[in-house]
C-alpha atoms as a PDB file:
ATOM      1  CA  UNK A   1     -23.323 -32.351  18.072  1.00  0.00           C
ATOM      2  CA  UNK A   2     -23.196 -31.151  21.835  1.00  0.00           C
ATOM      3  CA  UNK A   3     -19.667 -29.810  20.867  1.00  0.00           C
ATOM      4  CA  UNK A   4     -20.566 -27.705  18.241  1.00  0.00           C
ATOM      5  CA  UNK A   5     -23.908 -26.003  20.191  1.00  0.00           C
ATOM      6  CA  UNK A   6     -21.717 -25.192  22.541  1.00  0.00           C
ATOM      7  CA  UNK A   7     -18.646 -23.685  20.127  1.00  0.00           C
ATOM      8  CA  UNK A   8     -21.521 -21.838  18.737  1.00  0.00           C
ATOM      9  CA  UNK A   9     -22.987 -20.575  22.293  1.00  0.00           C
ATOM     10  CA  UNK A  10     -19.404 -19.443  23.141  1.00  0.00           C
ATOM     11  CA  UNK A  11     -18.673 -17.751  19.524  1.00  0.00           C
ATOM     12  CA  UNK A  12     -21.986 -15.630  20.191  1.00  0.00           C
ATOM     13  CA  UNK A  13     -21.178 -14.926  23.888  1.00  0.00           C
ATOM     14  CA  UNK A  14     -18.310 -13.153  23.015  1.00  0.00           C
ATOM     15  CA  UNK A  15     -19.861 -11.446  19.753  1.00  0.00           C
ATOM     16  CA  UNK A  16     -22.204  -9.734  22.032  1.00  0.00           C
ATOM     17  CA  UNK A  17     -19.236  -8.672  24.681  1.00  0.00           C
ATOM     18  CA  UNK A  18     -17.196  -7.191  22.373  1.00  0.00           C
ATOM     19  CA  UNK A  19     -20.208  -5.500  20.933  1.00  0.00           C
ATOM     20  CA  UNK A  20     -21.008  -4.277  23.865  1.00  0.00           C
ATOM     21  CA  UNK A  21     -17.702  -3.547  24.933  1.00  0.00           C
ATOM     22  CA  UNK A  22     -17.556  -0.935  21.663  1.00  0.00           C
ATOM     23  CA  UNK A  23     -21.124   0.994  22.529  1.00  0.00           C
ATOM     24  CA  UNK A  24     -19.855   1.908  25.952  1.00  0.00           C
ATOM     25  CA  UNK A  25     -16.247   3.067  24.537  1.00  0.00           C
ATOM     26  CA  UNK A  26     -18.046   5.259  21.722  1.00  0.00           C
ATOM     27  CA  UNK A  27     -19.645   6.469  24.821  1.00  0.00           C
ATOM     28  CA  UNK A  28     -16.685   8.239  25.585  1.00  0.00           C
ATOM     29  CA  UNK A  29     -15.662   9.727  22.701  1.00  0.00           C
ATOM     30  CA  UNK A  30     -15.939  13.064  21.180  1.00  0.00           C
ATOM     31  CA  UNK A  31     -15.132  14.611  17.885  1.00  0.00           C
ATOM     32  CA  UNK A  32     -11.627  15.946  17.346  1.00  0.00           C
ATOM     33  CA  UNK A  33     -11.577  19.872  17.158  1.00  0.00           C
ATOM     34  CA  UNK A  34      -9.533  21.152  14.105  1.00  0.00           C
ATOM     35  CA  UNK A  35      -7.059  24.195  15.046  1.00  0.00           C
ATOM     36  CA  UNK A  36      -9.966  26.310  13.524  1.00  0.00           C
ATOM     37  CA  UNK A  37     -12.332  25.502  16.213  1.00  0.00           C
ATOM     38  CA  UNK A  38     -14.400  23.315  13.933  1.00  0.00           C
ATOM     39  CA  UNK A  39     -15.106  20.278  14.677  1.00  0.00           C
ATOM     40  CA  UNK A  40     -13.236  17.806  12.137  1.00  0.00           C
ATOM     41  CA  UNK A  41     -15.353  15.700  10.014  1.00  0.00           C
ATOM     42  CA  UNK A  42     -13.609  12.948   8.086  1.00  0.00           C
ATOM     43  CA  UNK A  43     -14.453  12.861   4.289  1.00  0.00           C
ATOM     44  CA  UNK A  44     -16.652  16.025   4.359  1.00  0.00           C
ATOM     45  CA  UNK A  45     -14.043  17.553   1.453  1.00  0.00           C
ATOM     46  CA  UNK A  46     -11.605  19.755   3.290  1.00  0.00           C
ATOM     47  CA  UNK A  47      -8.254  17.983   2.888  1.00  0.00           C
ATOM     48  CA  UNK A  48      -7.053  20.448   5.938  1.00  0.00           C
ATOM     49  CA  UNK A  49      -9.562  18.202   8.011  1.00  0.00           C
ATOM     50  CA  UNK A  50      -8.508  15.137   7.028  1.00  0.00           C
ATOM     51  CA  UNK A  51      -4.834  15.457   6.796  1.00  0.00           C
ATOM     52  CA  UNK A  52      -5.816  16.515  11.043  1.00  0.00           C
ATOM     53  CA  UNK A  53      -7.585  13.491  11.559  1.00  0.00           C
ATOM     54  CA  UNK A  54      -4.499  11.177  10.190  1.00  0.00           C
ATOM     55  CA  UNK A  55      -2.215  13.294  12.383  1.00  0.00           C
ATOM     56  CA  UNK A  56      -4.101  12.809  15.430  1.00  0.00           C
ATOM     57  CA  UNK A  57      -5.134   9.038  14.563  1.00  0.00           C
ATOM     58  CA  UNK A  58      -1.155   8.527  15.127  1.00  0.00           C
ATOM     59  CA  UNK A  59      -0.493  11.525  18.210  1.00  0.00           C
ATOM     60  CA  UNK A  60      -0.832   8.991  20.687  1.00  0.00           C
ATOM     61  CA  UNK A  61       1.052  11.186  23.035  1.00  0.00           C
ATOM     62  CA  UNK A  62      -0.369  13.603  25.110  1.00  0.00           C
ATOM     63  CA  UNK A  63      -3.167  11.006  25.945  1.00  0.00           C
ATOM     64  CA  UNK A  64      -4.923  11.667  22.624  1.00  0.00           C
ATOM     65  CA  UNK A  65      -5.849   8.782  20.204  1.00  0.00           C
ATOM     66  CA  UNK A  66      -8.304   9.350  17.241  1.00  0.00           C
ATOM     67  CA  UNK A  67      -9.663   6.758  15.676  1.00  0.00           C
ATOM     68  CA  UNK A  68     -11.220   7.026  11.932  1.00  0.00           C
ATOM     69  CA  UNK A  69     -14.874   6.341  11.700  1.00  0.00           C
ATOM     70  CA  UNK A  70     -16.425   6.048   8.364  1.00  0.00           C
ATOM     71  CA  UNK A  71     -18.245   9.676   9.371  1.00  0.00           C
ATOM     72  CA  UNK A  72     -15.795  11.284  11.657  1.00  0.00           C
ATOM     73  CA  UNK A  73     -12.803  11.500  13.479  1.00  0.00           C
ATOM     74  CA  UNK A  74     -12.841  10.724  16.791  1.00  0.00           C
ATOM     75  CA  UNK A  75     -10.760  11.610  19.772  1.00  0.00           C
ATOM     76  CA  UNK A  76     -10.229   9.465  23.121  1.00  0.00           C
ATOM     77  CA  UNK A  77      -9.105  12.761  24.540  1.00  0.00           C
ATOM     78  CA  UNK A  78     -10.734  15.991  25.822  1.00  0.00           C
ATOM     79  CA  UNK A  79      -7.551  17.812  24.218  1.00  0.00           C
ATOM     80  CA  UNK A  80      -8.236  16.260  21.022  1.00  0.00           C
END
């Protein structure tokens, strides 16, 4: 019984961590910029936009790394 509280203490110890840990990146993030100057929305119904946002999910180089969010595509990078 003692075992398992304490399984269970460290299982939500780390929930909240990496929870944590994901607020403060998303922090940091901004939204990639399409070569138009717009500011690329994932799923908003230009295919231009999203066929950008794959690109730069995979254009690690250069420092920039987008990741796809269910509303948007996001760059780790100011040159994003």
């Amino acid at each position: 019984m003692v075992k398992a509280l304490k399984i269970a203490a460290l299982i939500i110890f780390v929930v909240i961590i990496l929870s944590n840990a994901q607020r403060s990146q998303g922090s940091n993030m901004s939204l990639c910029k399409h070569p138009s100057g717009k500011a690329c929305h994932r799923g908003f119904g230009t295919p231009e936009c999203d066929a950008f946002c794959k690109e730069k999910m995979h254009a690690v180089k250069g420092g920039c790394y987008a990741r796809s969010v269910s509303y948007a595509c996001q760059c780790w990078s100011n040159d994003c």
